[in-house]
Protein backbone atom coordinates (compact mmCIF):
# COMPACT_ATOMS: atom_id res chain seq x y z
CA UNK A 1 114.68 144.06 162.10
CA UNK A 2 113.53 140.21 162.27
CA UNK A 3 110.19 140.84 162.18
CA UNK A 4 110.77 143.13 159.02
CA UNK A 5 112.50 140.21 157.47
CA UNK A 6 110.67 137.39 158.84
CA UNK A 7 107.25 139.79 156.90
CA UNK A 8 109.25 140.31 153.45
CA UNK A 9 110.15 136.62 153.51
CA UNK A 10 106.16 134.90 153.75
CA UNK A 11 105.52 137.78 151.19
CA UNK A 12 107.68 137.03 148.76
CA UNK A 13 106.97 132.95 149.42
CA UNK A 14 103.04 134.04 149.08
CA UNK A 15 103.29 136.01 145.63
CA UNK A 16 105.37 134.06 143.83
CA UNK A 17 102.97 131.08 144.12
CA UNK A 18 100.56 130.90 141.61
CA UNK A 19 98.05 128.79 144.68
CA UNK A 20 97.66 131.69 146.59
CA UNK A 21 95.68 133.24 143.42
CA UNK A 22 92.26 133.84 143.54
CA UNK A 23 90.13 134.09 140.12
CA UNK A 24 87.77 137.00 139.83
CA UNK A 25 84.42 136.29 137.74
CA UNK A 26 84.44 135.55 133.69
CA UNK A 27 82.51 137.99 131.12
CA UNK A 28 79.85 135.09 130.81
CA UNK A 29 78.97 135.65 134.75
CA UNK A 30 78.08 139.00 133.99
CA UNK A 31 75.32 137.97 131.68
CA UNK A 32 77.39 139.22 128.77
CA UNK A 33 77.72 136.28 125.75
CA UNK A 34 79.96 136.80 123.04
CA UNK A 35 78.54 135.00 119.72
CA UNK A 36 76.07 132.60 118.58
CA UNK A 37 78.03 129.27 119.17
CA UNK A 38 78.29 126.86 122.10
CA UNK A 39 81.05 127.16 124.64
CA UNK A 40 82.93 123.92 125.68
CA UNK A 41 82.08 122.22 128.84
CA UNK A 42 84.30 125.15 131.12
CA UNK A 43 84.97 127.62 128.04
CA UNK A 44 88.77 126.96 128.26
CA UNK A 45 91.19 125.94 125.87
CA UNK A 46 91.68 122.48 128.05
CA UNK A 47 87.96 121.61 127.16
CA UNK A 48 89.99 120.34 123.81
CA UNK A 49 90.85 116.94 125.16
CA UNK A 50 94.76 116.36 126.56
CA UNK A 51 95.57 120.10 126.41
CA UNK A 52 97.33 121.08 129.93
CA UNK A 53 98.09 124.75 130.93
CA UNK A 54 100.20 125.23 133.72
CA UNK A 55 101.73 128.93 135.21
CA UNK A 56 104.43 129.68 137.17
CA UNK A 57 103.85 133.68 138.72
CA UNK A 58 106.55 136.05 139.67
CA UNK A 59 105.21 139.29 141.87
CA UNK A 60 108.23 140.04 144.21
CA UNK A 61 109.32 142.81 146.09
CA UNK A 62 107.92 146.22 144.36
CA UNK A 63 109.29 145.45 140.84
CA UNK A 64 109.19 141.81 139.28
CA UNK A 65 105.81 141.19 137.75
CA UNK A 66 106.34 138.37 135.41
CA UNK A 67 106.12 135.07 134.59
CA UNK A 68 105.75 131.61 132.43
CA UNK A 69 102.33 130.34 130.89
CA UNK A 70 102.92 126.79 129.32
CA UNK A 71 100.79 124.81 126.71
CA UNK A 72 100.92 121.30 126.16
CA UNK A 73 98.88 120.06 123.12
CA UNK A 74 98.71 116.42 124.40
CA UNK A 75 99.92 114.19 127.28
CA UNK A 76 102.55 112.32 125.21
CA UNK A 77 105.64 113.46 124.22
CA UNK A 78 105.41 115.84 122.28
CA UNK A 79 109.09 115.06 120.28
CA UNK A 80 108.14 111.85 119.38
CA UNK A 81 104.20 112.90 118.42
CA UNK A 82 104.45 116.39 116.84
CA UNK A 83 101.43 117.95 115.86
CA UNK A 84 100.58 119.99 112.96
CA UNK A 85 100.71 123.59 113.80
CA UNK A 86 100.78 126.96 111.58
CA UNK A 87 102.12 130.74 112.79
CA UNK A 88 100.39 133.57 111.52
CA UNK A 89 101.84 136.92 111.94
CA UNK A 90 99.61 139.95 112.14
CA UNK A 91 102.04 142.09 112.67
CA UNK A 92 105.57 141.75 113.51
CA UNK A 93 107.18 143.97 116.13
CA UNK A 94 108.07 140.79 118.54
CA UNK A 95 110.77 138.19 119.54
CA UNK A 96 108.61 134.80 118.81
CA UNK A 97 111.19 131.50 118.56
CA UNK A 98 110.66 128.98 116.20
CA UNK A 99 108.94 130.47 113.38
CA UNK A 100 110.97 129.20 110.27
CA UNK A 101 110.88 125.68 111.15
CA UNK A 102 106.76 125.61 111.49
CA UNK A 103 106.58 127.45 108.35
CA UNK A 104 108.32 125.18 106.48
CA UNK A 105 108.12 121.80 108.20
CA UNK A 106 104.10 122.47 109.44
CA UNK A 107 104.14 121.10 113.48
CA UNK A 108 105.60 121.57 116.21
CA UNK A 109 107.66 119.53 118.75
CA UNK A 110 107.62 121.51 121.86
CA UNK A 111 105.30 122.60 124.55
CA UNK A 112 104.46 126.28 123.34
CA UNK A 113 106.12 128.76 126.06
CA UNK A 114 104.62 132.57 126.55
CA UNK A 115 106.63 134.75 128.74
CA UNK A 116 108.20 138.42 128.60
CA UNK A 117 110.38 140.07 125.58
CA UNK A 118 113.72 139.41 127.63
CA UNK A 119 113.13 136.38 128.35
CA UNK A 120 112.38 134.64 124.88
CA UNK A 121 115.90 133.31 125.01
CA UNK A 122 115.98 131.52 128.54
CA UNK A 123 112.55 130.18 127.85
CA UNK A 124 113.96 128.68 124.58
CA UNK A 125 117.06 126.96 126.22
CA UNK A 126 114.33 125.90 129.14
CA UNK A 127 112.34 123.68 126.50
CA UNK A 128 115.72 122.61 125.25
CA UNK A 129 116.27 121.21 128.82
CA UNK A 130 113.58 119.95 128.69
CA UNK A 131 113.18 117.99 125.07
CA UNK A 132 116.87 116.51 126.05
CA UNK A 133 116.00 115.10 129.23
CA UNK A 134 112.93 113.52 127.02
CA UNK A 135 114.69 112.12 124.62
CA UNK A 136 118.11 110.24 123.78
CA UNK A 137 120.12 110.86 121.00
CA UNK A 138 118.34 114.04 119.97
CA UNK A 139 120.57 117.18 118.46
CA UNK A 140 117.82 119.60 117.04
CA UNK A 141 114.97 121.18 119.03
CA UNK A 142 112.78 123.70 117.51
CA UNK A 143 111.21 125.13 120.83
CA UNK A 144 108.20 127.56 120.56
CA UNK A 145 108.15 131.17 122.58
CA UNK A 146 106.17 133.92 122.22
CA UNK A 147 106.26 137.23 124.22
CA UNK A 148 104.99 140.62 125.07
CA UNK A 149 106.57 143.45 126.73
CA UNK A 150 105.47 143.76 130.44
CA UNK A 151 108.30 146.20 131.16
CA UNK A 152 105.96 148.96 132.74
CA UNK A 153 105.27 146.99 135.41
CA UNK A 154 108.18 144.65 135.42
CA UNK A 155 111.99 144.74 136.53
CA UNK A 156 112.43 143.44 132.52
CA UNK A 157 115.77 144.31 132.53
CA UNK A 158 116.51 142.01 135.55
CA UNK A 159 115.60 139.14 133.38
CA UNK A 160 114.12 137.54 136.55
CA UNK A 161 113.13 134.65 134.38
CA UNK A 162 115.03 131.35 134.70
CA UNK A 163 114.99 127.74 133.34
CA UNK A 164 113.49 126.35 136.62
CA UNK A 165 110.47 128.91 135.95
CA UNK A 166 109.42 127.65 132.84
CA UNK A 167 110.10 124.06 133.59
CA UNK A 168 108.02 124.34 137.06
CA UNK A 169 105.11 125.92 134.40
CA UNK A 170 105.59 122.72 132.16
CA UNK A 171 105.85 120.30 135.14
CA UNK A 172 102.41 122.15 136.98
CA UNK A 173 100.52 122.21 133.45
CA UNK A 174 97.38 120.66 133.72
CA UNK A 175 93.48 120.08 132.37
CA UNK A 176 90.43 121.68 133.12
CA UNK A 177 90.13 125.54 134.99
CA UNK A 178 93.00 127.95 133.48
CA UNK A 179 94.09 130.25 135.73
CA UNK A 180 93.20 134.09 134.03
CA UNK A 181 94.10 137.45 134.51
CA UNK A 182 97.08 138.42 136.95
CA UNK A 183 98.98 135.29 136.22
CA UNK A 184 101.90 133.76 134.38
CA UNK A 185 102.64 135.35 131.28
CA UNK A 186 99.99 137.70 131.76
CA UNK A 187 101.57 138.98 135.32
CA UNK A 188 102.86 142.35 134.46
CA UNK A 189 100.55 143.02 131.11
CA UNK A 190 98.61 145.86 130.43
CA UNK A 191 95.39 146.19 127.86
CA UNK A 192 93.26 148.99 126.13
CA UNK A 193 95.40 151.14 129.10
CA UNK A 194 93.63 148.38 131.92
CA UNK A 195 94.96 145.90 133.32
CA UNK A 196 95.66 142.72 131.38
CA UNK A 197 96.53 139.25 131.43
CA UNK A 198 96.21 135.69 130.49
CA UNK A 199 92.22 134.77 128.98
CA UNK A 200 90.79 131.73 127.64
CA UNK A 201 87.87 130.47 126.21
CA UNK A 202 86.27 127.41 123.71
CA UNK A 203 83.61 127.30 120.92
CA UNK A 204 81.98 123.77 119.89
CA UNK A 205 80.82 123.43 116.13
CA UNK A 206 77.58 122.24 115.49
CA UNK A 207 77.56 118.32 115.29
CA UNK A 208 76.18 118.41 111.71
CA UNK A 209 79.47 119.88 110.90
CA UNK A 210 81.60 117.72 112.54
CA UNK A 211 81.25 118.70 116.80
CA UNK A 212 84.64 119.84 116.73
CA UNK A 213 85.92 122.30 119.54
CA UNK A 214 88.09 125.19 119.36
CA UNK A 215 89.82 126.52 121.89
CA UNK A 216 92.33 130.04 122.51
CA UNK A 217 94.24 131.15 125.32
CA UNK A 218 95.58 134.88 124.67
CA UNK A 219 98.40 136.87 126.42
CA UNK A 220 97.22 140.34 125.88
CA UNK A 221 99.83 143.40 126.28
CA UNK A 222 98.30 146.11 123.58
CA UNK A 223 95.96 149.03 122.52
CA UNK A 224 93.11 150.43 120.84
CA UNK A 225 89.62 151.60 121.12
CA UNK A 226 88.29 149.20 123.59
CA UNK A 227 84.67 147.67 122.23
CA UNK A 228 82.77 144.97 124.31
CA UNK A 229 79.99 142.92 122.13
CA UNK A 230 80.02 145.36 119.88
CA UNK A 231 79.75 148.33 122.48
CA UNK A 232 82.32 151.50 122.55
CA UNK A 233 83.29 150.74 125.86
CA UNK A 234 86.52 153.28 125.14
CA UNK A 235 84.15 155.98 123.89
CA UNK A 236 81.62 155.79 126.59
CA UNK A 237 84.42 156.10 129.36
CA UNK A 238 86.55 158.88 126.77
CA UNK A 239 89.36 156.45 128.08
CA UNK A 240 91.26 155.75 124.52
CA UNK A 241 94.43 157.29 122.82
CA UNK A 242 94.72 160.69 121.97
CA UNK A 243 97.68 160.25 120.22
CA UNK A 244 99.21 157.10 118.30
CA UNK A 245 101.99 156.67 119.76
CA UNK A 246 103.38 154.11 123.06
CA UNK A 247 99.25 153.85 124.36
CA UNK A 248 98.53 151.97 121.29
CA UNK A 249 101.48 150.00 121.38
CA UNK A 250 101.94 146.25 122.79
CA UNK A 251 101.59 143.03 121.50
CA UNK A 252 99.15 139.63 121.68
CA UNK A 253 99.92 135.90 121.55
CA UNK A 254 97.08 133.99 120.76
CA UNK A 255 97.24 129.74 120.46
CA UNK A 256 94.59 128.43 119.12
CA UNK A 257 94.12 124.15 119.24
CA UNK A 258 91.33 121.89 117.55
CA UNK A 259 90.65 118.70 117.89
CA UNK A 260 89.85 118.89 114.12
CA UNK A 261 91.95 116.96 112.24
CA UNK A 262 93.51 120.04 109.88
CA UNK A 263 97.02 120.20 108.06
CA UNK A 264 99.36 123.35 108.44
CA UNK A 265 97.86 125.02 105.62
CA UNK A 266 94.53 125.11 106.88
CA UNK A 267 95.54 125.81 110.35
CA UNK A 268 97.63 128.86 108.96
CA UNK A 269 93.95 129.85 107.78
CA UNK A 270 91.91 129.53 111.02
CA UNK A 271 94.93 131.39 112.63
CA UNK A 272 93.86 134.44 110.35
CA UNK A 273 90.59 134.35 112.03
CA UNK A 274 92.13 135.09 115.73
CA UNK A 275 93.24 138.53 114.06
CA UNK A 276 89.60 139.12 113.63
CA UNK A 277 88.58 138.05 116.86
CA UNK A 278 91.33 141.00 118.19
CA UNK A 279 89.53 143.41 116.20
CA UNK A 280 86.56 142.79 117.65
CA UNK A 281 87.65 144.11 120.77
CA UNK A 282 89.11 147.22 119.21
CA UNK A 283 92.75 146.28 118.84
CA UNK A 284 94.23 147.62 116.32
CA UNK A 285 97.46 146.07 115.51
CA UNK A 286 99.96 148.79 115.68
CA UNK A 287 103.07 149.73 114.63
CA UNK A 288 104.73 148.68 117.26
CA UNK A 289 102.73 145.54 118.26
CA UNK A 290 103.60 141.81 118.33
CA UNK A 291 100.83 140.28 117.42
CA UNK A 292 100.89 136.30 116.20
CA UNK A 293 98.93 133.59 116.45
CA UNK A 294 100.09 129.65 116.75
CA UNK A 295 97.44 127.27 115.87
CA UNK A 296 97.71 123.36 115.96
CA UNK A 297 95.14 120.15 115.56
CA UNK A 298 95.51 117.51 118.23
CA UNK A 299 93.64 115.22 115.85
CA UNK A 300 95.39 111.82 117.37
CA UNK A 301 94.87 110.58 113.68
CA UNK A 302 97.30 113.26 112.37
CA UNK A 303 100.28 113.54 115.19
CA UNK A 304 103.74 113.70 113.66
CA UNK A 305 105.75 110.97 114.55
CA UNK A 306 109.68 111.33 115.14
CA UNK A 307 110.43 108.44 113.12
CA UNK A 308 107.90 106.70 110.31
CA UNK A 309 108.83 103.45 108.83
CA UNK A 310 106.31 104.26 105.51
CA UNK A 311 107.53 107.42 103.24
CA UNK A 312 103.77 108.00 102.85
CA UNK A 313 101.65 110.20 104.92
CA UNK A 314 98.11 108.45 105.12
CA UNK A 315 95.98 111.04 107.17
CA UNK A 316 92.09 111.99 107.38
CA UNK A 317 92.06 115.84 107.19
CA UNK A 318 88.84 118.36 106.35
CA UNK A 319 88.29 119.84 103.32
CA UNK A 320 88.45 123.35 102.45
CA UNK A 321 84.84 124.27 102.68
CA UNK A 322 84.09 122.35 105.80
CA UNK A 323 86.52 125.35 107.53
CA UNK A 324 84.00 128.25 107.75
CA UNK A 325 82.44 127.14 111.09
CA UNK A 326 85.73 126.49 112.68
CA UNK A 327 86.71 130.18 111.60
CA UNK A 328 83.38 131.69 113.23
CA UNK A 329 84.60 129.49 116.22
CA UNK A 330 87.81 130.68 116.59
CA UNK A 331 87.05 134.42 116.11
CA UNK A 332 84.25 134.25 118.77
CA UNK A 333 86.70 132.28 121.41
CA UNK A 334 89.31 134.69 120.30
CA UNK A 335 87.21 137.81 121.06
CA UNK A 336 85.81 136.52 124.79
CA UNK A 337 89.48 135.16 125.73
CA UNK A 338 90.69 138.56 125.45
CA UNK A 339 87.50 140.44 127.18
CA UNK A 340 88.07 137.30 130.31
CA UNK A 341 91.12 138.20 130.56
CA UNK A 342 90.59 141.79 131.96
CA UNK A 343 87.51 140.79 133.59
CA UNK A 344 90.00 138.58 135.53
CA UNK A 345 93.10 140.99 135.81
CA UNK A 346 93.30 143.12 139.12
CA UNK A 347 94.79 146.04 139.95
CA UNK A 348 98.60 146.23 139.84
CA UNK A 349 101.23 148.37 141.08
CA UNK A 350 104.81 147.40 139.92
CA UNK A 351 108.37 149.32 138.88
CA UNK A 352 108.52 152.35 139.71
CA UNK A 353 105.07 152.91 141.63
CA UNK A 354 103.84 152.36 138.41
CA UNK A 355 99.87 151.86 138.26
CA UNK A 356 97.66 149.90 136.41
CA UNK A 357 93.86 149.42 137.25
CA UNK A 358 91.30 147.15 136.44
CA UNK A 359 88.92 148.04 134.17
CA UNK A 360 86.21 149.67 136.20
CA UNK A 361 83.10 146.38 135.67
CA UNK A 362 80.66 148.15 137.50
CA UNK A 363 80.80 151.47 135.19
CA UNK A 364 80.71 148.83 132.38
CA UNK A 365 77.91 147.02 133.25
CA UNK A 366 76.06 150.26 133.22
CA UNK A 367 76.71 151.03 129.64
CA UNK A 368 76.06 147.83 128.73
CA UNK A 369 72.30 147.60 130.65
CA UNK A 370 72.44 151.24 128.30
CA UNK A 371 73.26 149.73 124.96
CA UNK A 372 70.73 146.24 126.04
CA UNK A 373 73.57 144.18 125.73
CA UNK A 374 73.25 141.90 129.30
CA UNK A 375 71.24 139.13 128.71
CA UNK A 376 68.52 139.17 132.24
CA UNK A 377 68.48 136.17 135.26
């Protein structure tokens, strides 16, 4: 009986640290490239300078498959420096905290928290926590969480997310390599009926149009008719729904940060694009999918300060038609964080006995070499 005990205990200590996880390869690695536009230096959303991305991973026992992913725009405090954001909502079936104030106030003052459905409300009081213990003499926090439903392979109802989760994800946030696939908020998530996850990736605009980056980190949880660069993937493996009912379902969070110095309005329109970039990898936004997309500029220029001595907002910020190239940026970085993130994801088992496989590279990579689409050594 101690041995049995003594075993369940190093498991449990093993899983639930995100350390122990080991990243399988990117798309790119495969000699697949999504787009005509430069990645940034590692093709994450922390190739925008100060962004930090930090996880903490819960895979206990046979059931709990969950976790926190955490975003922080910029090394400051974020309270004090706001920066402008926008939320687009593609479609609506979800539990995001924090919309109204965005929409009408344009920033945000909170590290932006992903997690699962049940836990929007913990996550929220987490980042309250935490903006208190920031900052005196403050009585309002807007905090930011988005969700998507990992209950197939997680103990949801055991709302097996607490404060000290999401704080240990803000606390552990960091630059440079994101963690992908089986980790975080992208634990127990499931995609095109594969395996899902967290994904990332980064586009640079050419410098004749200002060298800005853009870069997206997606939580992906839904369906469709899976397409890879423009191949029917779904068709060529007749793996796709018969029917339109829960195997379309699901939901995405996408964030999407620039360094380009944009205002809410024009963020709320390079937010649009992510939707595109989803559709590009056959998702199709159903009926019951939570699909939304926050977008912010970490411009330094532009932050948001807490408290302004001048009534007059004095800011540099891009004109309307400079946009397009930022929009072709985000859809491409939108499209190849999603398709990373399964090429990342690993087989799961969870509640239940409940399954959930990879998707199957090596039968893809055929189909691909069939269709020309994998770009030689």
């Amino acid at each position: 009986m101690r041995r049995i005990t003594l075993k369940i205990l190093l498991v449990v200590c093993v899983l639930i640290s995100i350390d122990s996880y080991s990243q399988h390869n990117r798309i790119r690695d495969y000699g697949i490239e999504i787009g005509v536009l430069k990645t940034g230096k590692i093709n994450a959303i922390t190739d925008i300078e100060g962004v930090r991305v930090g996880h903490t991973t819960l895979i206990i026992g046979d059931s709990i498959r969950t976790g926190v992913t955490a975003i922080l725009p910029h090394s400051g405090n974020i309270f004090q420096l706001k920066v402008p954001a926008a939320i687009y909502i593609g479609n609506g079936f979800g539990k995001l905290a924090g919309y109204s104030q965005v929409k009408e106030l344009g920033n945000i003052e909170t590290p932006i928290i992903l997690t699962n459905t049940l836990s929007v409300p913990v996550a929220s009081d987490a980042l309250i926590t935490y903006t208190l213990n920031s900052n005196k003499n403050v009585h309002s926090v807007n905090s930011i969480v988005g969700e998507t439903n990992d209950g197939w392979l997680n103990d949801i109802r055991g709302r097996h997310i607490k404060q000290e989760h999401v704080l240990n994800a803000i606390k552990n946030a960091k630059g440079g390599f994101v963690e992908e696939g089986n980790v975080g908020a992208g634990t127990g998530t499931i995609c095109f009926q594969y395996k899902g996850g967290i994904g990332t990736s980064s586009r640079v605009v050419p410098k004749s149009f200002g060298g800005y980056t853009v870069g997206v980190l997606v939580q992906t949880n839904f369906g469709g008719v899976f397409e890879l660069n423009g191949v029917p993937i779904a068709k060529e493996l007749n793996n796709y729904p018969s029917g339109f009912k829960d195997d379309v379902d699901g939901s995405c969070m996408m964030v999407v940060i620039t360094d380009a110095p944009l205002d809410s309005r024009n963020l709320e329109r390079l937010a649009k694009r992510a939707i595109m970039g989803l559709a590009k990898t056959g998702g199709i936004a159903s009926n019951g999918s939570g699909d939304y997309v926050i977008a912010l500029s970490t411009a330094k220029d532009n932050f948001v300060p807490y408290s302004e001595d001048s009534m007059l907002n004095e800011k540099k910020e891009l004109m309307n038609y400079a946009m397009s190239p930022l929009f072709l940026a985000t859809i491409e970085a939108t499209e190849e964080a999603v398709l990373n993130s399964l090429f990342a994801a690993e087989t799961m088992i969870g509640r239940d006995g409940n399954e959930i496989k990879s998707i199957p590279i090596d039968k893809i990579i055929e189909i691909m070499k069939k269709y020309n689409k994998i770009i030689p050594d």
